[in-house]
Protein backbone atom coordinates (compact mmCIF):
# COMPACT_ATOMS: atom_id res chain seq x y z
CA UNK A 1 -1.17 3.94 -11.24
CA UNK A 2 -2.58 2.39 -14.40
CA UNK A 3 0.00 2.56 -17.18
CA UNK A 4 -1.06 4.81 -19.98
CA UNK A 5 -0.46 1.95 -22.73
CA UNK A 6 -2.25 -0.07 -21.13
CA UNK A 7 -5.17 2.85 -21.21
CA UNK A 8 -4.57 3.19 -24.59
CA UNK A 9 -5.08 -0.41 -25.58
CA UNK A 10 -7.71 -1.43 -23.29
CA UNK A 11 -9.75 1.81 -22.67
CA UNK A 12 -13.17 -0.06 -22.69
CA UNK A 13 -11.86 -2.75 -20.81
CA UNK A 14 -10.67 -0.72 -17.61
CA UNK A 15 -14.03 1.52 -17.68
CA UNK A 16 -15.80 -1.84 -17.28
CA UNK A 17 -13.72 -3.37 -14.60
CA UNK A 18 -13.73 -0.48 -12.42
CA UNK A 19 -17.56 -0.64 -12.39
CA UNK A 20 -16.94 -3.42 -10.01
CA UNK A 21 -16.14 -0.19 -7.72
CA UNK A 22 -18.70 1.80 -8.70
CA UNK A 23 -16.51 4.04 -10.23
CA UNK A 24 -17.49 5.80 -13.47
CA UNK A 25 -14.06 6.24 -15.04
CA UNK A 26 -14.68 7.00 -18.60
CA UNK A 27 -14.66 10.86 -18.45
CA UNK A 28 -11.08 10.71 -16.99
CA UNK A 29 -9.89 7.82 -19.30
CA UNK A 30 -11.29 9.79 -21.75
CA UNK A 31 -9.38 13.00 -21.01
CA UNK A 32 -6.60 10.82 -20.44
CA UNK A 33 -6.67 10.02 -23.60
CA UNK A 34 -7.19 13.07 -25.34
CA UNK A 35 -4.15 15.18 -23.24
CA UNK A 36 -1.94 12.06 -24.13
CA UNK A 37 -3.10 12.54 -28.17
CA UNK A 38 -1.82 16.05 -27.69
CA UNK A 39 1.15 15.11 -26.08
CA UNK A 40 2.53 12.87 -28.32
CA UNK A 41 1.35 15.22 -31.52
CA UNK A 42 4.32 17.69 -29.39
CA UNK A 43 6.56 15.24 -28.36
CA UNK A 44 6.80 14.53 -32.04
CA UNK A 45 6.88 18.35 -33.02
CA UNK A 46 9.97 18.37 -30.48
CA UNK A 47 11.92 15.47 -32.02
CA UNK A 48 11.40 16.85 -34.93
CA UNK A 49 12.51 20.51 -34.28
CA UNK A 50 15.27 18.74 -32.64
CA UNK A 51 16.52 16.59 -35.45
CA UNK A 52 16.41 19.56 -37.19
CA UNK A 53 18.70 21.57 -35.61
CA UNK A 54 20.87 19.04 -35.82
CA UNK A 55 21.37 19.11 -39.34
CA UNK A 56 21.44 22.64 -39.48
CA UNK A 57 24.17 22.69 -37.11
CA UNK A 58 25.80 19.92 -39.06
CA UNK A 59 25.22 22.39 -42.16
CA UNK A 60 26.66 25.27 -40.95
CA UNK A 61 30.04 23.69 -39.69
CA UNK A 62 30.28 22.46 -43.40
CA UNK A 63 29.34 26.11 -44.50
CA UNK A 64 31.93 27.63 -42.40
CA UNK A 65 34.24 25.21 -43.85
CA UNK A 66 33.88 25.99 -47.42
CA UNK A 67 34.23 30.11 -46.31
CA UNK A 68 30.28 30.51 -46.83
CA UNK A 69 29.91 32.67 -44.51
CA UNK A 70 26.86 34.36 -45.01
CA UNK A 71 25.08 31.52 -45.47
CA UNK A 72 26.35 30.19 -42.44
CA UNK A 73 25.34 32.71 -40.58
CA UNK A 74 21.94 32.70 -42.54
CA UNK A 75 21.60 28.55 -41.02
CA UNK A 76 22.70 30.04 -37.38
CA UNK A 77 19.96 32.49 -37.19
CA UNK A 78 17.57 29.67 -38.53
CA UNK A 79 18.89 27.95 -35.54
CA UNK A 80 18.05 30.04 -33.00
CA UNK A 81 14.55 30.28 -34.18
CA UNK A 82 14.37 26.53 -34.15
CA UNK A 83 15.88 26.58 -30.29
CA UNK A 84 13.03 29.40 -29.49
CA UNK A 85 10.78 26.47 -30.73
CA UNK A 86 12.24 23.68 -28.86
CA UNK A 87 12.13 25.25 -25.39
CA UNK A 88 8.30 26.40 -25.95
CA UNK A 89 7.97 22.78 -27.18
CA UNK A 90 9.54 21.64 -24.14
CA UNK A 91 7.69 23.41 -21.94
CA UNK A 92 4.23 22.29 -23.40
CA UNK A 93 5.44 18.44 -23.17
CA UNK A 94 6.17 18.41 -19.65
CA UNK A 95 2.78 20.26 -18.69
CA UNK A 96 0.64 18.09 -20.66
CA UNK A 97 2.73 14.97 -18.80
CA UNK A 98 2.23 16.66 -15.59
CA UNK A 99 -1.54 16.80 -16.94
CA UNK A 100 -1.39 13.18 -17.60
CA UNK A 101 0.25 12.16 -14.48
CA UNK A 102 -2.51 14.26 -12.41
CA UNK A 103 -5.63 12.68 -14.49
CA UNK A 104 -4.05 9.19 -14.05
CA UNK A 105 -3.42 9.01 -10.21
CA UNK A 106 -7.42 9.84 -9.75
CA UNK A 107 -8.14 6.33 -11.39
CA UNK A 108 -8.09 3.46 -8.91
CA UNK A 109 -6.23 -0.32 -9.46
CA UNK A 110 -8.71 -2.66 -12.13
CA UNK A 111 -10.10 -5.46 -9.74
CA UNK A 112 -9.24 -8.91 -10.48
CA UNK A 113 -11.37 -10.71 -12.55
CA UNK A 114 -12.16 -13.01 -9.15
CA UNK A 115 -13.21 -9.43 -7.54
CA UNK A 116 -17.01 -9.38 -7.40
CA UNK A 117 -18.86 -6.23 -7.96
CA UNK A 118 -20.09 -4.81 -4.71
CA UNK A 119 -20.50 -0.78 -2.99
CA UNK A 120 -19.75 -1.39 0.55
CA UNK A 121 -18.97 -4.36 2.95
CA UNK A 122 -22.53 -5.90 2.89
CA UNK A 123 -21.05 -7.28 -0.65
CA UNK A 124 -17.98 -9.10 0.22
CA UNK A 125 -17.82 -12.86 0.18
CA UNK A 126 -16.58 -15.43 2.91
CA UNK A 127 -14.28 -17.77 1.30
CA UNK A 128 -13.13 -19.88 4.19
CA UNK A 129 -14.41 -19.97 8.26
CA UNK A 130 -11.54 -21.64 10.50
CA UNK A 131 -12.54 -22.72 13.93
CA UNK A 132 -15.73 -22.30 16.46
CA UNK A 133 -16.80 -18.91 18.17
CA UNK A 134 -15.81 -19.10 21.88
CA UNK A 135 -18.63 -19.90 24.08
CA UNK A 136 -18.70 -19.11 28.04
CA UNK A 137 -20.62 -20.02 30.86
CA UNK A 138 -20.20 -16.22 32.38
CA UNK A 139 -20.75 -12.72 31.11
CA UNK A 140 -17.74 -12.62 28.97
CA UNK A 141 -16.02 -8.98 29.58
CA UNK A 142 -15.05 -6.86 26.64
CA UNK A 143 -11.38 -5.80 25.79
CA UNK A 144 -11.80 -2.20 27.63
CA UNK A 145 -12.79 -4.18 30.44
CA UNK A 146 -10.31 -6.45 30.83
CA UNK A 147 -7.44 -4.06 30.14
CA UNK A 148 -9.03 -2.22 33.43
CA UNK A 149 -9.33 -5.29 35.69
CA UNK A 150 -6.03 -6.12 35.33
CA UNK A 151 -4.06 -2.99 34.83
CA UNK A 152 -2.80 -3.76 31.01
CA UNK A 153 -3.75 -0.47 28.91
CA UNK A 154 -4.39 2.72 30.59
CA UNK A 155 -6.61 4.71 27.77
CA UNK A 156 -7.88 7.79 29.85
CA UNK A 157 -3.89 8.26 30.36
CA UNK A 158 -3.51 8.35 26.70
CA UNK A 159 -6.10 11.16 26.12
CA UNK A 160 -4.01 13.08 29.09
CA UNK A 161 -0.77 12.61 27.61
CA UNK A 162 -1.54 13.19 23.74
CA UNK A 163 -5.66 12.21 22.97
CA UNK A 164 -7.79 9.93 21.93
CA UNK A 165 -6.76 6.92 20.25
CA UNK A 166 -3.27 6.68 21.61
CA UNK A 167 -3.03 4.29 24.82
CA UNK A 168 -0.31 3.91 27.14
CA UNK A 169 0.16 0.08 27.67
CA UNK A 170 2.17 -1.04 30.86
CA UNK A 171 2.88 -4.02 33.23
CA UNK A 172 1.71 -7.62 31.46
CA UNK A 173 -0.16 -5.71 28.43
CA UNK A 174 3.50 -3.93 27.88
CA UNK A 175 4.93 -7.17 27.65
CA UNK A 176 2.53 -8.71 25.77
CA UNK A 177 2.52 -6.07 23.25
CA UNK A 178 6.32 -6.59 22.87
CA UNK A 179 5.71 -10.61 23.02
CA UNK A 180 3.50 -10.33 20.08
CA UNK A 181 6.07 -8.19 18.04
CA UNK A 182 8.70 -11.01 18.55
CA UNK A 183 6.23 -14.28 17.75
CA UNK A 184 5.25 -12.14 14.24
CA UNK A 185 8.75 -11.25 13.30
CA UNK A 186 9.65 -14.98 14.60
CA UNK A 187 7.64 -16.30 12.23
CA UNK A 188 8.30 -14.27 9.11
CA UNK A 189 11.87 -14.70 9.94
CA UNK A 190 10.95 -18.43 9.67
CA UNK A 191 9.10 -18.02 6.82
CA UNK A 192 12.13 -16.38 4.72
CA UNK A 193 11.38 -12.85 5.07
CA UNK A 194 14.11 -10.47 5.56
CA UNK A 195 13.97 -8.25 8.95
CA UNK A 196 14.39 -4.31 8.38
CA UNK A 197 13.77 -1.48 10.63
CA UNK A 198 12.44 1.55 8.29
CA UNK A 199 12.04 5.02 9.07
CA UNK A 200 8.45 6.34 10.30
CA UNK A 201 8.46 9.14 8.07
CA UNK A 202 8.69 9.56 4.58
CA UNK A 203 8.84 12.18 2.04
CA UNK A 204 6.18 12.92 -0.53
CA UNK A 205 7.73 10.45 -3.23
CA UNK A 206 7.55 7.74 -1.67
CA UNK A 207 3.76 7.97 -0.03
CA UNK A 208 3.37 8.87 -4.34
CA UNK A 209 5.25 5.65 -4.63
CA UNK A 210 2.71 3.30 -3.05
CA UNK A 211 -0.43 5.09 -3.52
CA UNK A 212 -1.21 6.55 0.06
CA UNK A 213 -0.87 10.36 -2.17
CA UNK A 214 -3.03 11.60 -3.22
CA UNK A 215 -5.69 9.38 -2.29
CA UNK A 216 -5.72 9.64 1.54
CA UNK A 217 -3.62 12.43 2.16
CA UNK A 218 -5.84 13.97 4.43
CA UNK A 219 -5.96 10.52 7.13
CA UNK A 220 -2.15 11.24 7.34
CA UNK A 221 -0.34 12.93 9.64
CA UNK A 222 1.67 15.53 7.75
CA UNK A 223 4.69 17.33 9.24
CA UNK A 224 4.61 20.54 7.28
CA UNK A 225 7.96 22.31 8.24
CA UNK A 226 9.98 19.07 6.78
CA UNK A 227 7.37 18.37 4.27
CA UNK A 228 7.56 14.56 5.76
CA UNK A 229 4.56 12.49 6.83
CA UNK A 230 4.47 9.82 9.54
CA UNK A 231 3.70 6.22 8.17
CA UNK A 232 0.62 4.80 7.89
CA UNK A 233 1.70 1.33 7.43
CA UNK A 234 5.29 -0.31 6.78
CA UNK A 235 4.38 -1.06 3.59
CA UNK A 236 5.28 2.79 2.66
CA UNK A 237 9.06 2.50 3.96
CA UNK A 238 9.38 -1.03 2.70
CA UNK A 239 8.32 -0.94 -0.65
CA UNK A 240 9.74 2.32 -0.87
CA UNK A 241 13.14 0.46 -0.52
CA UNK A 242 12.54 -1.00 -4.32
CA UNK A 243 11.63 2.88 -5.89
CA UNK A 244 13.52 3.50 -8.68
CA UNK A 245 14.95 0.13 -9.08
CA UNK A 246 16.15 -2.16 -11.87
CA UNK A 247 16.39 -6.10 -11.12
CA UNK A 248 18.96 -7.69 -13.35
CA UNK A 249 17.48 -10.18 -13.96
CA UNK A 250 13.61 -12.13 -13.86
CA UNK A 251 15.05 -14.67 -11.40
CA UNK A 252 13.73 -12.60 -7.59
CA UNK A 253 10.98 -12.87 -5.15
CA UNK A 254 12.19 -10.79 -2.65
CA UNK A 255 9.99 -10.90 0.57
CA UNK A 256 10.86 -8.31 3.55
CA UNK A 257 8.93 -7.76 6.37
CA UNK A 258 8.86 -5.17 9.10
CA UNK A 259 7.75 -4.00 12.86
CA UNK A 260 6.52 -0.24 13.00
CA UNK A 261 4.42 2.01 15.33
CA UNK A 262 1.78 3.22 12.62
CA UNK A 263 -0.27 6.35 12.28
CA UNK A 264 -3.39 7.38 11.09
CA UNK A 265 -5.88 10.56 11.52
CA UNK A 266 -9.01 9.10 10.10
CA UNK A 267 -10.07 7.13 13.37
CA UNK A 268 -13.15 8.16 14.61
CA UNK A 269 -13.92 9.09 17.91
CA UNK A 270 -17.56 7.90 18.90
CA UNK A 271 -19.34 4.44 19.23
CA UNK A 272 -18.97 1.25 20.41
CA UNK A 273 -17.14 0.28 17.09
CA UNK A 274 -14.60 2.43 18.18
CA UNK A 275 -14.07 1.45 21.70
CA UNK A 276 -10.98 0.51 23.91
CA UNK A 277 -8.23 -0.80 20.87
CA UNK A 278 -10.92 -1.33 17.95
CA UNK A 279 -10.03 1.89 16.31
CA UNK A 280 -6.37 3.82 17.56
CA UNK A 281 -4.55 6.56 15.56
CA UNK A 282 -1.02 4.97 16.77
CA UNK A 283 -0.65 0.90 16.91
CA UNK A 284 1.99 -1.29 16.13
CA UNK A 285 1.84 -3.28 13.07
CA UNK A 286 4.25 -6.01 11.76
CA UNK A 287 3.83 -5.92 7.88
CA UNK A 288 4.99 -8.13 5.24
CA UNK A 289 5.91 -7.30 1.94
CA UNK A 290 6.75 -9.53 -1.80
CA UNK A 291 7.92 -8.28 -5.16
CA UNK A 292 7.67 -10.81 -7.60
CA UNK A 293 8.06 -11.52 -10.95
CA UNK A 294 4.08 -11.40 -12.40
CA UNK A 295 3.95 -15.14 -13.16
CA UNK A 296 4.14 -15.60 -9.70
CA UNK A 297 1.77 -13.46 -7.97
CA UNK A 298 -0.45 -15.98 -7.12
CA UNK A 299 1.58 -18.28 -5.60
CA UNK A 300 2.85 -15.53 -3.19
CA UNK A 301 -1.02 -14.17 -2.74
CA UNK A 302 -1.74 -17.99 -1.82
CA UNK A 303 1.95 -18.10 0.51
CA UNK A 304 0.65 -14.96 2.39
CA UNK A 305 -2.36 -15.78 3.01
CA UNK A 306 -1.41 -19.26 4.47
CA UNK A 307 1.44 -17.04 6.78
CA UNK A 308 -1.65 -15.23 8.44
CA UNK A 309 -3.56 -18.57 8.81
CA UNK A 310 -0.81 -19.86 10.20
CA UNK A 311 -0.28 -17.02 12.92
CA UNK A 312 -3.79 -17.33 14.09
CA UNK A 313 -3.95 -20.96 14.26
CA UNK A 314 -1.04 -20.98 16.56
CA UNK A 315 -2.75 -18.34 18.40
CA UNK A 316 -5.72 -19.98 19.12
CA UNK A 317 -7.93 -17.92 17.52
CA UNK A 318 -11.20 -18.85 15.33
CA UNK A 319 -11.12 -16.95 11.80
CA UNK A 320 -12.85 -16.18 9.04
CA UNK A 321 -11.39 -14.72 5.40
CA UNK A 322 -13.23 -12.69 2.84
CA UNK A 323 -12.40 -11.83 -0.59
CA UNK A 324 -12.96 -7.98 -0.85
CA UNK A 325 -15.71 -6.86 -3.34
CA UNK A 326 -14.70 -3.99 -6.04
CA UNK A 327 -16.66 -1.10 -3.67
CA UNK A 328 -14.24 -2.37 -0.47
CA UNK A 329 -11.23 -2.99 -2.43
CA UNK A 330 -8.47 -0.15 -1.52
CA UNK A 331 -7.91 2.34 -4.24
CA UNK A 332 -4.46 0.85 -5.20
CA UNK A 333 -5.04 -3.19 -4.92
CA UNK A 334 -6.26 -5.24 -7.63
CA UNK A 335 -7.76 -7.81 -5.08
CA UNK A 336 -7.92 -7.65 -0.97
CA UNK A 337 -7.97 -10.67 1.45
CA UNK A 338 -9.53 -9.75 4.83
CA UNK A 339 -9.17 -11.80 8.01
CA UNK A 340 -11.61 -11.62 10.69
CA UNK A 341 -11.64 -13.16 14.13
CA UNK A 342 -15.21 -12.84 15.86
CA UNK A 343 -15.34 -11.82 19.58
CA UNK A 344 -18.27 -13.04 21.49
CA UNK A 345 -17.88 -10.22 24.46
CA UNK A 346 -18.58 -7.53 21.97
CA UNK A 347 -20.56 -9.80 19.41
CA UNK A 348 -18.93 -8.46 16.40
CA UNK A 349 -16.21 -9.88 13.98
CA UNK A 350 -13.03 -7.91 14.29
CA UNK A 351 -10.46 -6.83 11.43
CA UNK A 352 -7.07 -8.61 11.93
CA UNK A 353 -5.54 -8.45 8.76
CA UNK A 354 -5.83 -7.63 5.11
CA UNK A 355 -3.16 -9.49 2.36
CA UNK A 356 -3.83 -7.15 -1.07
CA UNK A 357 -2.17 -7.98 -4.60
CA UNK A 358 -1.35 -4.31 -6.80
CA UNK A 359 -0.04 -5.96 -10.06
CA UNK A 360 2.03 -3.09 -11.37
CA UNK A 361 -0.32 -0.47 -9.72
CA UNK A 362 2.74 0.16 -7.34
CA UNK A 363 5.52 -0.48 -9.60
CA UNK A 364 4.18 1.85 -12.50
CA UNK A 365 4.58 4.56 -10.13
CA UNK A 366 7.85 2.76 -8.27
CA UNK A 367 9.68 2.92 -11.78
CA UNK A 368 9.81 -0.87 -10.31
CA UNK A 369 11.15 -3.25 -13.28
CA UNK A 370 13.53 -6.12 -13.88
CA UNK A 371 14.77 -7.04 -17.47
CA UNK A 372 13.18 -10.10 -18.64
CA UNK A 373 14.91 -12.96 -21.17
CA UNK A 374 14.96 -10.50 -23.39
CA UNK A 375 16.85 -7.81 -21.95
CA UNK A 376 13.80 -6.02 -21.65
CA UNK A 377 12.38 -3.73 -18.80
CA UNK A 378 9.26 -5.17 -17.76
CA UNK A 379 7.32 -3.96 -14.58
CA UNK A 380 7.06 -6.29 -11.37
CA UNK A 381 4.30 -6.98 -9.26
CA UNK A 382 4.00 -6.28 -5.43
CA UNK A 383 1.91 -7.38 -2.51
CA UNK A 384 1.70 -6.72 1.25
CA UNK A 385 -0.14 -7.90 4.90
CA UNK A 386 -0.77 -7.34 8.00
CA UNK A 387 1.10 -10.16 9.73
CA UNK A 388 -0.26 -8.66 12.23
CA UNK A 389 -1.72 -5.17 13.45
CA UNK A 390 -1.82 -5.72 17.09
CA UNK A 391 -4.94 -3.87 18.43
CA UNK A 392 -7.63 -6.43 17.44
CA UNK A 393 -5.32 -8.79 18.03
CA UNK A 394 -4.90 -7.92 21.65
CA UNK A 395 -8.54 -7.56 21.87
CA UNK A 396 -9.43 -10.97 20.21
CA UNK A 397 -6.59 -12.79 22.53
CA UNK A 398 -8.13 -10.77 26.20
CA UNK A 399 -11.19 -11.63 24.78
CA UNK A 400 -11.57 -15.18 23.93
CA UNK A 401 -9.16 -16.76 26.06
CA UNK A 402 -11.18 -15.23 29.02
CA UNK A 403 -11.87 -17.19 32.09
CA UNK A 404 -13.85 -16.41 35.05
CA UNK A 405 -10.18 -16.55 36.78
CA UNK A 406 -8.20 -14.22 34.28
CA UNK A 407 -6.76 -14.67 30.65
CA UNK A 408 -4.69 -17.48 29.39
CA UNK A 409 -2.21 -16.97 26.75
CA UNK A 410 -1.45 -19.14 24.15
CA UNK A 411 1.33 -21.16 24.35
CA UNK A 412 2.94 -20.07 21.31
CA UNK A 413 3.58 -16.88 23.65
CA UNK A 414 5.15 -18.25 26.85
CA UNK A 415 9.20 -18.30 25.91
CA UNK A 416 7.96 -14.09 24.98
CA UNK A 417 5.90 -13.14 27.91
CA UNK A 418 7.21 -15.02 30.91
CA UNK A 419 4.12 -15.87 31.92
CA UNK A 420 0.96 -18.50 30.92
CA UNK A 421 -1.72 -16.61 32.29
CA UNK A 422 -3.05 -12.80 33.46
């Protein structure tokens, strides 16, 4: 969420950087602004109705003191009438915030002034290709294939036991699930991230918190009778962690990272592009997460970014990353990183991760701060990745590490799977 002084000083400025999104905010900056005029004209009616009341009451001790009664009792009555005001006074404050509040969370993060403008995914731009596209000397198989050759991912078993987009993997494609799980959390470990196992629900305050509510509400699973909803990411739990939270101090970067089953309703259900693991409702995902001080948001964006690299590398896979346009960019980051890894069996380049920066999107609604130098509360910045969401991983590995004979893994998997090859 946008903070409202920040609306207030730099109204122009926001309704021109969200045109990189092709988002017209100015009627709801513009309403922001005029419910936050009237709130402070009765926040300032209440202080003073309150500050008057307390002189009054001050009064009428005095009064009593001095045996005036009936003019005490004159400033009493007075009193009550000035209560009568404050509670009516109260009650418009907190609906006008409430208004505020509501107005605000319909206005998406600023991009970064590095975020071109752009509608769709046609516009983004490819900073960096790692790596050449696999070439074979055979009809490479797709994923769906594979999986059915050798036995790894039973999908028509899924749709018996639950439905579409939730596959039951077993034998070496169990394994090399849970071999992938380890190597990630390995390598965070490594990398100094601290290891936590979250919940995979949470309440309404925290998917508030991190700006999953309202905006996608309805591609989350929502369990009505607890009023809890099952995560779509780690990120949720794991920033989550930091809601409500007051650093002591401006000396942190706290990094934590996390393995989750995640779940989301908006897969679709037709196509190619949604084939085999390209597009699941349930799939494990090991996330990473920073909060950092907002002088050093850029080093961690860079530190992230060269932890996914590094994963890939090691897994033998060719990449390629993009730098989100403003139409692409999720509604809460300020600037996205996508990674890409292209398989030559389907012909497509495949979504492995995305590393996004919020600036104090997250926090503003976190109540996220640390006191600064000056004893001051000041807001922090946060960031997350994939590091990594297996599906396309999977895919990308069965896929380009195909031979006529099998698969071979990558060697940063052995000591995980047992085994060098399917």
């Amino acid at each position: 969420m946008l903070e409202i002084q920040r609306i207030r000083n730099e109204e122009e400025a926001i309704i021109e950087g969200l045109k990189k999104r092709h988002f017209d905010a100015r009627p709801i900056v513009e309403e922001v602004l005029s419910v936050d005029e009237q709130w402070r004209a009765k926040k300032g009616a209440l202080e003073k109705t309150a500050s008057q009341m307390n002189q009054i009451s001050k009064q009428i001790g005095i009064l009593f003191g001095q045996g005036k009664q009936e003019e005490a009792n004159k400033a009493k009555a007075q009193t009550a009438d000035l209560k009568a005001q404050e509670s009516a006074l109260k009650v418009e404050v907190d609906e006008l915030d409430k208004k505020i509040i509501n107005l605000m969370y319909q206005l998406p993060n600023v991009p970064n002034a590095l975020v071109k403008s752009g509608g769709s995914e046609l516009d983004n731009e490819i900073i960096e290709e790692f790596g050449e596209m696999p070439v074979f000397g055979f009809r490479a198989l797709p994923h769906w294939e594979i999986t059915d050759k050798f036995n790894l991912i039973d999908f028509e078993l899924g749709v018996k036991i639950t439905g579409a987009g939730f596959p039951v993997y077993k034998g070496k494609g169990a394994k090399l699930q849970r071999a992938l799980i380890s190597f990630f959390l390995d390598e965070a470990d490594k990398a100094g991230y601290e290891e936590y196992i979250p919940p995979l629900v949470v309440n309404e305050a925290s998917g508030y918190g991190t700006g999953q509510l309202p905006d996608k509400e309805g591609q989350m699973y929502y369990i009505q009778e607890d009023d809890l909803y099952l995560i779509p990411t780690a990120e949720v739990p794991l920033t989550n962690i930091y809601r409500n939270v007051m650093l002591p101090d401006e000396n942190f970067s706290i990094k934590l990272t996390g393995f989750t089953p995640c779940f989301r309703r908006e897969a679709g259900s037709y196509g190619k592009d949604v084939r085999g693991l390209n597009r699941l409702h349930q799939f494990d995902k090991v996330e990473i997460v920073r909060i950092e001080h907002p002088s050093n948001s850029d080093k961690a964006l860079n530190e992230m970014i060269g932890h996914v690299k590094g994963l890939l590398e090691k897994l033998g896979l060719q990449y390629r990353v993009l730098r989100l346009c403003g139409g692409d960019t999720g509604f809460a980051a300020s600037m996205t990183y996508d990674f890409e890894v292209y398989s030559a069996a389907q012909e497509k380049w495949l979504e492995v991760s995305s590393i996004s920066r919020f600036d104090t999107f997250q926090s503003t609604r976190l109540k996220l701060r640390f006191k600064n130098t000056d004893k001051k509360s000041q807001l922090c910045h946060t960031l997350n990745g994939s590091a990594l969401a297996l599906p396309r991983i999977v895919a990308a590995l069965l896929e380009n590490h195909q031979t006529e004979e099998g698969v071979n893994i990558p060697e940063a998997l052995h000591k995980f799977t047992g085994f060098e090859k399917i």
